[in-house]
C-alpha atoms as a PDB file:
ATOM      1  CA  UNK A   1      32.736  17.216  16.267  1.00  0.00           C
ATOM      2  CA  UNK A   2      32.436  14.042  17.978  1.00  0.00           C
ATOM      3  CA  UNK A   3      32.235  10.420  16.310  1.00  0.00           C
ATOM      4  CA  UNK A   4      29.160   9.961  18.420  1.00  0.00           C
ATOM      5  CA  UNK A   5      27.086  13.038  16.538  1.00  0.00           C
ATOM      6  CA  UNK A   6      28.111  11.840  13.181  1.00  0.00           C
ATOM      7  CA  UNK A   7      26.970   7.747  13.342  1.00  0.00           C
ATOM      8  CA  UNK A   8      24.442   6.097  15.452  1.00  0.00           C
ATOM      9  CA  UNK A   9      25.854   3.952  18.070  1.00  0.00           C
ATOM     10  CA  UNK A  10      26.144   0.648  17.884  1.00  0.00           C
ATOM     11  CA  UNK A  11      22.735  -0.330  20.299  1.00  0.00           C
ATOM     12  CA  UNK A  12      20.665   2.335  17.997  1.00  0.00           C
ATOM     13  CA  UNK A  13      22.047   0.512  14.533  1.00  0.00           C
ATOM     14  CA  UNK A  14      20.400  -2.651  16.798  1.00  0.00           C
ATOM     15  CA  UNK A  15      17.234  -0.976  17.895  1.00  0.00           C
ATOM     16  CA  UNK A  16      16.432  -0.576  13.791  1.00  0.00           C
ATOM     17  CA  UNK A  17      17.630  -3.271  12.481  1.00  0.00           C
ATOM     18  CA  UNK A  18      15.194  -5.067  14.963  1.00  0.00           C
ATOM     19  CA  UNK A  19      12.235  -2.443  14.125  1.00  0.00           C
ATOM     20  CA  UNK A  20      12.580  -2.779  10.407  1.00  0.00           C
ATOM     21  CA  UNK A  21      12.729  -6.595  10.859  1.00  0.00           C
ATOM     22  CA  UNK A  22       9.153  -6.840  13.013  1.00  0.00           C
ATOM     23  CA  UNK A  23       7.613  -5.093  10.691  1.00  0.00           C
ATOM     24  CA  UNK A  24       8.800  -5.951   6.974  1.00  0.00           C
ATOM     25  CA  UNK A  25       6.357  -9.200   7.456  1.00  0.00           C
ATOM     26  CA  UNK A  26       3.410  -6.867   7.283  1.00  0.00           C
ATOM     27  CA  UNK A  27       3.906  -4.305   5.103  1.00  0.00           C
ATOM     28  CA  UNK A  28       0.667  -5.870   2.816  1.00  0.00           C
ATOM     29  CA  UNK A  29      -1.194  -4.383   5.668  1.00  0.00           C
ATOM     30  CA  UNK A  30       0.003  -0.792   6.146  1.00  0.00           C
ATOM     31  CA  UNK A  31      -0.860   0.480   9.421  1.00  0.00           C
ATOM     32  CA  UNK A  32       0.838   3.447  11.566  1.00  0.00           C
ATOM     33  CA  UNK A  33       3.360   1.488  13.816  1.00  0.00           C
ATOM     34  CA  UNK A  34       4.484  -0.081  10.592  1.00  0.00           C
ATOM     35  CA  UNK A  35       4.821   3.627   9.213  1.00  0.00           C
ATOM     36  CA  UNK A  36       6.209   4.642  12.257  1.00  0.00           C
ATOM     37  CA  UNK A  37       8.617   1.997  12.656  1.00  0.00           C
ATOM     38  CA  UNK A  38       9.934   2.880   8.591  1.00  0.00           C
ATOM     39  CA  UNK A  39      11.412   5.961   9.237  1.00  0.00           C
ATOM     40  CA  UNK A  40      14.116   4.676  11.418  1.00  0.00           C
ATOM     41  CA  UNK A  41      16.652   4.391   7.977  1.00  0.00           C
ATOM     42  CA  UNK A  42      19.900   5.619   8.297  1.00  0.00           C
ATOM     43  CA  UNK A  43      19.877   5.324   3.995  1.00  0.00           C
ATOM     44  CA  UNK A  44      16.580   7.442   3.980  1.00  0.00           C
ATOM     45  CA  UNK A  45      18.587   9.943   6.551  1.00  0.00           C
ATOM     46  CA  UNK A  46      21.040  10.903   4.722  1.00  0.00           C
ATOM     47  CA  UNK A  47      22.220  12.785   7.452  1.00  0.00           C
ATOM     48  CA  UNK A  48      25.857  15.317   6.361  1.00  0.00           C
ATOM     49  CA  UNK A  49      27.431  18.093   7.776  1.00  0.00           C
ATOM     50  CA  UNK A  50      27.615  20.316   4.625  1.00  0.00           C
ATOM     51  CA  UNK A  51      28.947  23.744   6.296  1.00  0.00           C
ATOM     52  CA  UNK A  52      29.731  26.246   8.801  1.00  0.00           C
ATOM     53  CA  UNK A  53      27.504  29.155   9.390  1.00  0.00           C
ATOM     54  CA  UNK A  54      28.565  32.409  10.830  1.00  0.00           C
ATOM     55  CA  UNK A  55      26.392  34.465  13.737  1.00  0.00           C
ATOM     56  CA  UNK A  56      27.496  37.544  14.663  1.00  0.00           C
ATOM     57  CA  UNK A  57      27.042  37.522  18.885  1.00  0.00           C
ATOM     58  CA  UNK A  58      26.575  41.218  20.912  1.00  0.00           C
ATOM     59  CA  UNK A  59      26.771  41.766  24.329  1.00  0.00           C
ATOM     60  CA  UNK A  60      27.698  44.459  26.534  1.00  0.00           C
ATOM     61  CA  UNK A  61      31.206  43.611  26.130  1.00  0.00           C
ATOM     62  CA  UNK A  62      31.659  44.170  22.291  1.00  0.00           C
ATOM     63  CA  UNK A  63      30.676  41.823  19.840  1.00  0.00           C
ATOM     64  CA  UNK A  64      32.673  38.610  18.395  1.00  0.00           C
ATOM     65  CA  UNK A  65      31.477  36.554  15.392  1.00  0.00           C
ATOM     66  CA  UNK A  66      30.704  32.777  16.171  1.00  0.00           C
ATOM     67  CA  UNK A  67      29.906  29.394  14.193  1.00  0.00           C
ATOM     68  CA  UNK A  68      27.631  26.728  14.267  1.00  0.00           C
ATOM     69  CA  UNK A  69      27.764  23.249  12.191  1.00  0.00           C
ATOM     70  CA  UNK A  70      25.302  23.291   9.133  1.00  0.00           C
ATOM     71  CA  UNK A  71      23.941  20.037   8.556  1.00  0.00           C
ATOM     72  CA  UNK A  72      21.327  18.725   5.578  1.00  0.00           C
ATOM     73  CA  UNK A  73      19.330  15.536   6.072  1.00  0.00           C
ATOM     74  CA  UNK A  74      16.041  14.039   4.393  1.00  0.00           C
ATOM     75  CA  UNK A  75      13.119  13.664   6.991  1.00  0.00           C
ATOM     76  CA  UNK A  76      10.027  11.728   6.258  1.00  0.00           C
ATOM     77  CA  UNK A  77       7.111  14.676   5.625  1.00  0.00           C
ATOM     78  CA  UNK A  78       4.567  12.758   4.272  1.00  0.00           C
ATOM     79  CA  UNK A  79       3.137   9.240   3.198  1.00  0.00           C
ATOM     80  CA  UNK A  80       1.654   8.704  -0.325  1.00  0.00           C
ATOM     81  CA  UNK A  81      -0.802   6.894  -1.214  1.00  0.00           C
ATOM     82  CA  UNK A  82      -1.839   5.718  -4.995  1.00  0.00           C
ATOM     83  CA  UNK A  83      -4.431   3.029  -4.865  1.00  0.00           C
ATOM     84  CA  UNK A  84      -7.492   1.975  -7.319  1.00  0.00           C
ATOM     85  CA  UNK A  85     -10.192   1.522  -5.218  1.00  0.00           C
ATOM     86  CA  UNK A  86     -11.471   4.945  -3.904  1.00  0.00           C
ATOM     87  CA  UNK A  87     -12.331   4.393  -0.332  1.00  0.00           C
ATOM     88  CA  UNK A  88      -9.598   1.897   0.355  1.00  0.00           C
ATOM     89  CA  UNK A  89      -6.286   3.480   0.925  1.00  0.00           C
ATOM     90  CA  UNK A  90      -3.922   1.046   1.950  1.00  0.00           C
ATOM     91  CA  UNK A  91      -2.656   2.887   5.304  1.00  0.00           C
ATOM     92  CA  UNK A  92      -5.727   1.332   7.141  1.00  0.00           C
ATOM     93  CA  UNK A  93      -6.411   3.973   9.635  1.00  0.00           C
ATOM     94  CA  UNK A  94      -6.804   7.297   7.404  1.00  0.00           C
ATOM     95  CA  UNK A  95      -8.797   5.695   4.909  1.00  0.00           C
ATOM     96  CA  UNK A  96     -12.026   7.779   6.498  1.00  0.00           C
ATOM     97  CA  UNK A  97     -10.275  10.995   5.086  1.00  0.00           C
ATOM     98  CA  UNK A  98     -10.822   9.891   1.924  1.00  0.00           C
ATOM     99  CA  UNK A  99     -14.360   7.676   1.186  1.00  0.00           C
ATOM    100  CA  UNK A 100     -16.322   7.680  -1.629  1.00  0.00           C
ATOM    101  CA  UNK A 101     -18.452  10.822  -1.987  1.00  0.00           C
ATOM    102  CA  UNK A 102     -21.554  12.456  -4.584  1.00  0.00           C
ATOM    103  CA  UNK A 103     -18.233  13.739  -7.084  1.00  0.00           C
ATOM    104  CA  UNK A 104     -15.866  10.591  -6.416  1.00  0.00           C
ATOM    105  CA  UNK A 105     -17.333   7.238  -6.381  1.00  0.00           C
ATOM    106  CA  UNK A 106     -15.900   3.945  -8.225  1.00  0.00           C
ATOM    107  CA  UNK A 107     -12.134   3.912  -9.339  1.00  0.00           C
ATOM    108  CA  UNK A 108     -10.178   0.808 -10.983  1.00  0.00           C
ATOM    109  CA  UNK A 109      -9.306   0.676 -14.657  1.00  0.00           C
ATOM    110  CA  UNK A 110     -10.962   0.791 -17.722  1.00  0.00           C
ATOM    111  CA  UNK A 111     -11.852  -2.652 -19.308  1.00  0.00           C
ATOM    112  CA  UNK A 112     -13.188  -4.184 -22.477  1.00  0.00           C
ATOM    113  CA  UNK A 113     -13.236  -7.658 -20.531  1.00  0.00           C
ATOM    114  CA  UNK A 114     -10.837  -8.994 -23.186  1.00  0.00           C
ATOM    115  CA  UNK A 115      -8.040 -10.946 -21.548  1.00  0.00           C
ATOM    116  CA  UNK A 116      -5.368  -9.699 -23.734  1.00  0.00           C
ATOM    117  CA  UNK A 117      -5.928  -5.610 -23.239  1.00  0.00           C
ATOM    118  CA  UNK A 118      -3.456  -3.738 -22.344  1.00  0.00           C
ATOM    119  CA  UNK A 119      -3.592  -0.140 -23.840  1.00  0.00           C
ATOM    120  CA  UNK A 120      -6.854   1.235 -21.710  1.00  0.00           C
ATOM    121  CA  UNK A 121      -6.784   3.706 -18.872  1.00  0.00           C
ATOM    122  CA  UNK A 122      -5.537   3.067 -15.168  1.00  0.00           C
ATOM    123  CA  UNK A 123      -6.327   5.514 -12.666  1.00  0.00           C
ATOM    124  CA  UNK A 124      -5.676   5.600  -9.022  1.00  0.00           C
ATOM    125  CA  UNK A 125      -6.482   7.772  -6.327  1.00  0.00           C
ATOM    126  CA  UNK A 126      -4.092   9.409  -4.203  1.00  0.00           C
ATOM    127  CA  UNK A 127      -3.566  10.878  -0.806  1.00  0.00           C
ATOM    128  CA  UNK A 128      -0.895  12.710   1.000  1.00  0.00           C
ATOM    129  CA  UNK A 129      -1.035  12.451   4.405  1.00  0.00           C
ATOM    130  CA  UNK A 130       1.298  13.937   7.144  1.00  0.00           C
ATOM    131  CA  UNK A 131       3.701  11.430   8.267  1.00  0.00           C
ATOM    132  CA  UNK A 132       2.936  10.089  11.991  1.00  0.00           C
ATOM    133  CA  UNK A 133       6.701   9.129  12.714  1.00  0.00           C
ATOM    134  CA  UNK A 134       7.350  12.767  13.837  1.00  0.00           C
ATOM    135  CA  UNK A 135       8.215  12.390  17.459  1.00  0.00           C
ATOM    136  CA  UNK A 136       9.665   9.081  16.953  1.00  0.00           C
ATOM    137  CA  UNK A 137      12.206  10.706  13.968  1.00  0.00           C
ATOM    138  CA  UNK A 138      13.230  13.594  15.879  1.00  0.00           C
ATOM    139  CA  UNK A 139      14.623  11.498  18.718  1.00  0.00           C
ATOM    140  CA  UNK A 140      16.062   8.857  16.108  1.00  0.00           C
ATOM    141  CA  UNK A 141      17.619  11.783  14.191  1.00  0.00           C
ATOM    142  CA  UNK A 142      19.438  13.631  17.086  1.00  0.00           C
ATOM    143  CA  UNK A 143      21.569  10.441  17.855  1.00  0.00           C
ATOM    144  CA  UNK A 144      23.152  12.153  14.577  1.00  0.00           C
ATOM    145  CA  UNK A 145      23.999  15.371  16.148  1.00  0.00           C
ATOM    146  CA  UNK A 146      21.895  18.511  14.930  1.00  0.00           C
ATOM    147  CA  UNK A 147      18.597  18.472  13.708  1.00  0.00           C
ATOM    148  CA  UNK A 148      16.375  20.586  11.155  1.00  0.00           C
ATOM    149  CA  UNK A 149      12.574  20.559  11.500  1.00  0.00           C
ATOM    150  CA  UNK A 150      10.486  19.456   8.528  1.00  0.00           C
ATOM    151  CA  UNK A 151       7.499  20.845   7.051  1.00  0.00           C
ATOM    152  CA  UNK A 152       5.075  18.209   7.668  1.00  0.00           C
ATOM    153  CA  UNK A 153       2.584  17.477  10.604  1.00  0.00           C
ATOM    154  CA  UNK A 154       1.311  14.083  11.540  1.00  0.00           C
ATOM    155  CA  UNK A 155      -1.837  12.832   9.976  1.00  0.00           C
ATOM    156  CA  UNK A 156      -2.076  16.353   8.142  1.00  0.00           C
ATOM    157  CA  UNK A 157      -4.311  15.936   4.812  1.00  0.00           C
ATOM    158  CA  UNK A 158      -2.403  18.206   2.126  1.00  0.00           C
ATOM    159  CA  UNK A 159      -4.456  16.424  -0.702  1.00  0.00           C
ATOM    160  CA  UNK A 160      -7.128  13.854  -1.087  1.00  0.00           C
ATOM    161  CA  UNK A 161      -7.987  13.183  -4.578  1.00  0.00           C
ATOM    162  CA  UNK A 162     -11.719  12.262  -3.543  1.00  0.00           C
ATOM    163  CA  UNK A 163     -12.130  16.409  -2.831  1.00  0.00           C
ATOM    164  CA  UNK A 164      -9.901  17.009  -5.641  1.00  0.00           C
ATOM    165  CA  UNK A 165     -12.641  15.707  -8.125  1.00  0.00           C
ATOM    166  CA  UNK A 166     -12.364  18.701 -11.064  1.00  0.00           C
ATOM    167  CA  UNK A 167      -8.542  17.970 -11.211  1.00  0.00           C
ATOM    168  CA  UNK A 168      -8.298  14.890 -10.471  1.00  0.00           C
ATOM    169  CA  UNK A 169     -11.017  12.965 -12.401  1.00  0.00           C
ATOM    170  CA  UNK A 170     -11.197  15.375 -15.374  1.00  0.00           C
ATOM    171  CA  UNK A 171      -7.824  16.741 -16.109  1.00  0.00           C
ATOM    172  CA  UNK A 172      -8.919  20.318 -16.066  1.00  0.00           C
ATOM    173  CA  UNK A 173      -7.559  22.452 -16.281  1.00  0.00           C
ATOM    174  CA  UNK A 174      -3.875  20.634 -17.271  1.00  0.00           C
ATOM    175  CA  UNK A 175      -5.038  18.854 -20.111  1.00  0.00           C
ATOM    176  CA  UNK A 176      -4.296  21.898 -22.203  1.00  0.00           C
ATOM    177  CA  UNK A 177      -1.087  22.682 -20.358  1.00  0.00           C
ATOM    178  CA  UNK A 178       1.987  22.615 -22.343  1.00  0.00           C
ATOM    179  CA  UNK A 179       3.691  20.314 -19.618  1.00  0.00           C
ATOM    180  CA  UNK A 180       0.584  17.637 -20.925  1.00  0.00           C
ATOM    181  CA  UNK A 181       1.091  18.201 -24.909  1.00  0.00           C
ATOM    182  CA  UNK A 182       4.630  17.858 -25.454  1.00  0.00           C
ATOM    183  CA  UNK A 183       6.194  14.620 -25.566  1.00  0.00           C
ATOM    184  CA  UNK A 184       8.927  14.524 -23.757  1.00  0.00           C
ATOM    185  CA  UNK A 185       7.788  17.172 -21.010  1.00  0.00           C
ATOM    186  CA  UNK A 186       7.899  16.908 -17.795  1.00  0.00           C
ATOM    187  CA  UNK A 187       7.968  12.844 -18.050  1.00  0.00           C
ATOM    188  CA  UNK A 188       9.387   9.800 -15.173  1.00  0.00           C
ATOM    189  CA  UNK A 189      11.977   8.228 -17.259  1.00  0.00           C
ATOM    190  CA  UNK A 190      12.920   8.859 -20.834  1.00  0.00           C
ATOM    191  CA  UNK A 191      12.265   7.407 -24.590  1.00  0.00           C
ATOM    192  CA  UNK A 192      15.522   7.098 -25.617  1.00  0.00           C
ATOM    193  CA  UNK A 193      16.409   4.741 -22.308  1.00  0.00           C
ATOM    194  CA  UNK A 194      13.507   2.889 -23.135  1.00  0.00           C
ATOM    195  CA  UNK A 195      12.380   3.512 -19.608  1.00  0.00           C
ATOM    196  CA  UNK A 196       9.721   5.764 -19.893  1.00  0.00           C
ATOM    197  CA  UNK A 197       7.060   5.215 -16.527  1.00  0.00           C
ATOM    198  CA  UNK A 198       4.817   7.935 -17.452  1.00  0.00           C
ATOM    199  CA  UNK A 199       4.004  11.581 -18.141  1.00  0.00           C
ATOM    200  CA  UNK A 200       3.979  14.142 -14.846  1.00  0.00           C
ATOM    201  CA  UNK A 201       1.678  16.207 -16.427  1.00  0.00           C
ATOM    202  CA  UNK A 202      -2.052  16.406 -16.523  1.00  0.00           C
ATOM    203  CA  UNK A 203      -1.745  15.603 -12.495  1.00  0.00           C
ATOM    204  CA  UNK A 204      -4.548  13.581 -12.029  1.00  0.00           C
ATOM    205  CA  UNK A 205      -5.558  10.238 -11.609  1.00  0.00           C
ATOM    206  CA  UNK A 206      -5.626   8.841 -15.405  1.00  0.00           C
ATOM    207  CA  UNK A 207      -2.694   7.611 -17.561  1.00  0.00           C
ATOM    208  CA  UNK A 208      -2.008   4.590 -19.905  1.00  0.00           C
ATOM    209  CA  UNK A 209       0.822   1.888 -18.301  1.00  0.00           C
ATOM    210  CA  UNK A 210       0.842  -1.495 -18.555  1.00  0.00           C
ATOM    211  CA  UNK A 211       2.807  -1.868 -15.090  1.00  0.00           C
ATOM    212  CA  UNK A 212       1.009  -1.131 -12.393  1.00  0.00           C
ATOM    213  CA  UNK A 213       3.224  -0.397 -10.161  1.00  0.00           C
ATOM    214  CA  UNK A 214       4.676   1.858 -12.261  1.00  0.00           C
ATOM    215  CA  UNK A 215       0.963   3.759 -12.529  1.00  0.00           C
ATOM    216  CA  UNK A 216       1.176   3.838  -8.890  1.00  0.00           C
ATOM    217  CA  UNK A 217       4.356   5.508  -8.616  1.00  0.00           C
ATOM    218  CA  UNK A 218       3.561   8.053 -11.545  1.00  0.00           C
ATOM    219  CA  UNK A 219       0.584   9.012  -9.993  1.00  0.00           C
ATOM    220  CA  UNK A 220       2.119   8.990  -6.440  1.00  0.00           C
ATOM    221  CA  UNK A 221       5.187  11.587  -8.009  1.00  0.00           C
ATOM    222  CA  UNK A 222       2.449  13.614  -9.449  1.00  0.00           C
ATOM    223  CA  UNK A 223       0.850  13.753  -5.961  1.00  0.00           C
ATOM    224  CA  UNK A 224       4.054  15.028  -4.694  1.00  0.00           C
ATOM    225  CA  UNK A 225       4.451  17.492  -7.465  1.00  0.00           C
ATOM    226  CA  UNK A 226       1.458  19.244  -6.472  1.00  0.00           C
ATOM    227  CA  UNK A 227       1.971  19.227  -2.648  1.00  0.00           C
ATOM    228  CA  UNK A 228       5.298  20.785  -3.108  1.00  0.00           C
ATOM    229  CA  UNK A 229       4.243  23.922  -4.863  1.00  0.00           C
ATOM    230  CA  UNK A 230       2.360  26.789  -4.175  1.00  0.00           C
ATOM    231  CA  UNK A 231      -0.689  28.214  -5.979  1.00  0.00           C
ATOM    232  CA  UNK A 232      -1.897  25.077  -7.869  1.00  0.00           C
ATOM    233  CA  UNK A 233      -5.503  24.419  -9.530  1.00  0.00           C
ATOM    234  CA  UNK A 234      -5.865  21.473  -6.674  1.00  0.00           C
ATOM    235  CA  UNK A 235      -7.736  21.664  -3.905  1.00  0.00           C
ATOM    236  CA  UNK A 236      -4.672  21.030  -1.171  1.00  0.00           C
ATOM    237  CA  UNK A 237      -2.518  22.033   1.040  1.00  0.00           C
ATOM    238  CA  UNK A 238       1.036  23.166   0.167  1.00  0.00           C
ATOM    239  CA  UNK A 239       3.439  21.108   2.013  1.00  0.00           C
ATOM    240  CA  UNK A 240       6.134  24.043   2.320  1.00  0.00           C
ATOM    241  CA  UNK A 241       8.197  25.929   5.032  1.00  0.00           C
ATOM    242  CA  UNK A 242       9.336  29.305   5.108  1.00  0.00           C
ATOM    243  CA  UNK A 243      13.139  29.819   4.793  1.00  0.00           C
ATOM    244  CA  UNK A 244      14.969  31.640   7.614  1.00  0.00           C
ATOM    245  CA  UNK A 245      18.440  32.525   8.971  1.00  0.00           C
ATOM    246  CA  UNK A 246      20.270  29.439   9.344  1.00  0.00           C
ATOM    247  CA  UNK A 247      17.118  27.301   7.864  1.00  0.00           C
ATOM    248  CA  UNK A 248      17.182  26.079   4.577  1.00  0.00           C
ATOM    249  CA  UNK A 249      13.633  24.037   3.953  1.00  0.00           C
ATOM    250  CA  UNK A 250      12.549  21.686   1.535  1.00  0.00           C
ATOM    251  CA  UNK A 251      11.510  23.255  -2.334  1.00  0.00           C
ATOM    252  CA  UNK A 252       9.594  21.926  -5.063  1.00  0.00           C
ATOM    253  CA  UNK A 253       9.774  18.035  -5.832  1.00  0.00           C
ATOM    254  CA  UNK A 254      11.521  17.616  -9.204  1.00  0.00           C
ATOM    255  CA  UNK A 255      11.018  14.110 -10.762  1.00  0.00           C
ATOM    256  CA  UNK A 256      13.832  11.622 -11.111  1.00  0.00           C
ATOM    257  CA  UNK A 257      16.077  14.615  -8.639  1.00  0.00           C
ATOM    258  CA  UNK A 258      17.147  12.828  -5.481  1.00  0.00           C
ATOM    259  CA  UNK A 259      18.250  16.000  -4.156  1.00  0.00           C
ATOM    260  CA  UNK A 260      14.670  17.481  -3.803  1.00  0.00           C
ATOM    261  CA  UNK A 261      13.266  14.350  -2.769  1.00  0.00           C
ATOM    262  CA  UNK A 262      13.200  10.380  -2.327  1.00  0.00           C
ATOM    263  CA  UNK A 263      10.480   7.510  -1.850  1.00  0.00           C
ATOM    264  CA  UNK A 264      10.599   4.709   0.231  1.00  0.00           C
ATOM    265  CA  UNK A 265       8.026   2.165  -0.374  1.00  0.00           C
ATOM    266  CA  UNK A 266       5.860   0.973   2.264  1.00  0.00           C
ATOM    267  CA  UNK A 267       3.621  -1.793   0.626  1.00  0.00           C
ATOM    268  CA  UNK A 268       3.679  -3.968  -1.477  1.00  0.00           C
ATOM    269  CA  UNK A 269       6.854  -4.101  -0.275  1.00  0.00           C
ATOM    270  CA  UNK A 270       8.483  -2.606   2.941  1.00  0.00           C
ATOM    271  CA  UNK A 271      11.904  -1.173   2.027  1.00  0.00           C
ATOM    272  CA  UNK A 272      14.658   0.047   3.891  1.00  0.00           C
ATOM    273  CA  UNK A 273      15.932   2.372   1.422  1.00  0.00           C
ATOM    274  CA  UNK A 274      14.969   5.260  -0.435  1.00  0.00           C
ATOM    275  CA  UNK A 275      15.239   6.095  -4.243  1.00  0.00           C
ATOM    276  CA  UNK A 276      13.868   7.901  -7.009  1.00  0.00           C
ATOM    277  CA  UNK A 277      11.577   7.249  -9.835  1.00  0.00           C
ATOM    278  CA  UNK A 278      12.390   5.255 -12.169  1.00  0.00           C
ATOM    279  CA  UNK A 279      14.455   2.665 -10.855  1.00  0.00           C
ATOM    280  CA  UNK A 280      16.319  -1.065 -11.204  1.00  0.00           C
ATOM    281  CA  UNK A 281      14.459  -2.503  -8.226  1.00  0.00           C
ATOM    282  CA  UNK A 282      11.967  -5.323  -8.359  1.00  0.00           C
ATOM    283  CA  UNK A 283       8.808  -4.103  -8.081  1.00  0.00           C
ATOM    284  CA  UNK A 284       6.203  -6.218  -6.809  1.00  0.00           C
ATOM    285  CA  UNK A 285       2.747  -5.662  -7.805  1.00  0.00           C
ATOM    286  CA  UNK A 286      -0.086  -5.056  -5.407  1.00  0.00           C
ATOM    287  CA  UNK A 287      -2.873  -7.698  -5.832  1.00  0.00           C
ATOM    288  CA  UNK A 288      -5.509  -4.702  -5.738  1.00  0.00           C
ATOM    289  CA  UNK A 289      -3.545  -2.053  -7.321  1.00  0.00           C
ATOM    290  CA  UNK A 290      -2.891  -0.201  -4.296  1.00  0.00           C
ATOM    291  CA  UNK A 291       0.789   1.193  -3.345  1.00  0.00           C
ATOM    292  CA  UNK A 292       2.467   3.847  -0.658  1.00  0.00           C
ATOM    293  CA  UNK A 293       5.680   5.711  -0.274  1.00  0.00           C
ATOM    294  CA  UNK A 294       7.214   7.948   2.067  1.00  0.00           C
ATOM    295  CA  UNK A 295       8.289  11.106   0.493  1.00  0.00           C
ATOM    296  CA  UNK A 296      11.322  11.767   2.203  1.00  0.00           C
ATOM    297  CA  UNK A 297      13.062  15.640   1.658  1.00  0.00           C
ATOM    298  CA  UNK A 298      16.206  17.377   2.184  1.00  0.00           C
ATOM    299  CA  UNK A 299      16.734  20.474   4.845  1.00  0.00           C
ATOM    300  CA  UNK A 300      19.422  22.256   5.584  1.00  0.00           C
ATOM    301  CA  UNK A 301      19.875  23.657   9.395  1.00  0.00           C
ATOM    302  CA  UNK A 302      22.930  25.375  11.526  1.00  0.00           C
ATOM    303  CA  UNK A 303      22.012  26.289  15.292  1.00  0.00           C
ATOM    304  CA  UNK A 304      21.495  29.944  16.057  1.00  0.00           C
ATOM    305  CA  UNK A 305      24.598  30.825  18.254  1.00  0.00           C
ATOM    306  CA  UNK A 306      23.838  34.583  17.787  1.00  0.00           C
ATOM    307  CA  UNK A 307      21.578  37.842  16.885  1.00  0.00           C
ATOM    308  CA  UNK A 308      22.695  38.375  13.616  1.00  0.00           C
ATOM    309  CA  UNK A 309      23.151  35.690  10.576  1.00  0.00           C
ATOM    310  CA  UNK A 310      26.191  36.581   8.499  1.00  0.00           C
ATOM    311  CA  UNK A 311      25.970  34.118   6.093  1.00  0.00           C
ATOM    312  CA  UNK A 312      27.297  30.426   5.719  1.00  0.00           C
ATOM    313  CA  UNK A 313      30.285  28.176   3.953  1.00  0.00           C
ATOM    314  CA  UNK A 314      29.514  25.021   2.377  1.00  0.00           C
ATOM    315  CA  UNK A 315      31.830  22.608   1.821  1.00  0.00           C
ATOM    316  CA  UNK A 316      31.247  21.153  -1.191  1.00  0.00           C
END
């Protein structure tokens, strides 16, 4: 294989750094071409050739057995959003999917309007929305070489909490899941690290953290846990792809596991990068509690070079 199909050229590398650039002044205000713009990230990529698959190829002179590259890369499915104020998601143009209705109205935190509190309930909304980069990816991705196809659609609602109510708002029925009752379970960060952002389970929009940011992000990997499995008591829609010869999709998101999945944060801070939860970075807090990631994910891919799939190699 070519340099050219494993690195961007040099102009591309230019073309991002120039995107990223416009755009990091106004990731406060979240809006699609800002979203868009994101998912040009050769770090959020992650773009390998992992294998060799094998295709056995007939024709009418005999058949011969022939290989294809298999590549894995992360692609950007869908954005996140984990904000306080129901009504007011911070990517500006989809927050109409998700007003204020007769079962979800106010949101924000609990208060005793005592200054120094700091042990009362947070609760955010959330909404995970298709990511509208598709196009946009697919043509930054190929400069790569080989590309797989994700599971997401653009502008796709797979959950909004606000129709979520029962779950969301109440806990039920998780509250009396063991996931929810024993310490330790199912939690973003540990105890004995002293770096413990929250609890997975119930996977709604309630939980005690005196961070906010870190709420946001617990609540946002929660989103994400639901999305990424089938048959949940949610109202949503699974964000999942069926497997095929020579296609290896996406599987259930798996806190602090950068191998099912990775978030790159899109206000109050635009980043480049992509990592998992918990992390070192700085996190800057939103001034009205509302946050969004991409949820990047890993597929795997060959190209069909004949009628039967014989299996694949990988590398490592």
């Amino acid at each position: 294989m070519s340099a050219r199909l494993l690195a961007p050229s040099r102009r591309l590398r230019s073309v991002v750094a120039s995107l990223m650039l416009c755009v990091a002044g106004s990731a406060l205000a979240v809006n699609t071409a800002t979203i868009v713009a994101s998912a040009l990230s050769p770090d959020c990529l992650e773009y390998r050739v992992v294998g060799i698959c094998y295709w056995l190829y007939c024709s009418w002179g005999g058949c011969t057995v022939r290989t294809s590259v298999k590549v894995r890369h992360y692609i950007p499915d869908v954005v996140v959003s984990s904000y306080a104020n129901t009504g007011q998601n911070p990517w500006v143009e989809v927050r109409v999917m998700s007003m204020p209705n007769a079962t979800a109205q106010a949101g924000g935190d609990g208060t005793t309007n005592q200054d120094h509190e700091n042990n009362l309930a947070k609760f955010k909304n959330a909404d995970v929305i298709g990511h509208p980069a598709a196009t946009v990816f697919a043509r930054y991705a190929s400069q790569f070489g080989y590309t797989c196809a994700g599971a997401g659609t653009a502008f796709m609602p797979y959950l909004l909490s606000t129709l979520d109510t029962v779950a969301w708002r109440y806990n039920v029925p998780e509250s009396v899941y063991p996931e929810a009752l024993i310490p330790a379970m199912r939690e973003i960060g540990g105890r004995l690290t002293m770096n413990l952002w929250g609890n997975v389970y119930p996977r709604g929009g309630f939980l005690h953290q005196t961070d906010d940011y870190k709420s946001g992000a617990v609540v946002a990997q929660r989103a994400g846990d639901v999305v990424t499995r089938s048959g949940q008591i949610h109202v949503y829609q699974p964000l999942l792809a069926t497997a095929r010869d020579g296609y290896w999709p996406a599987g259930a998101l798996i806190e602090g596991d950068a191998s099912t999945g990775k978030w790159q944060e899109l206000t109050p801070t635009l980043s480049t990068s992509c990592a998992v939860f918990p992390n070192s970075s700085v996190h800057m807090q939103a001034p009205q509690g509302d946050y969004a990631w991409t949820l990047w994910r890993p597929y795997a891919c060959c190209q069909r070079r004949g009628q039967v799939f014989l299996g694949s190699t990988d590398f490592m």
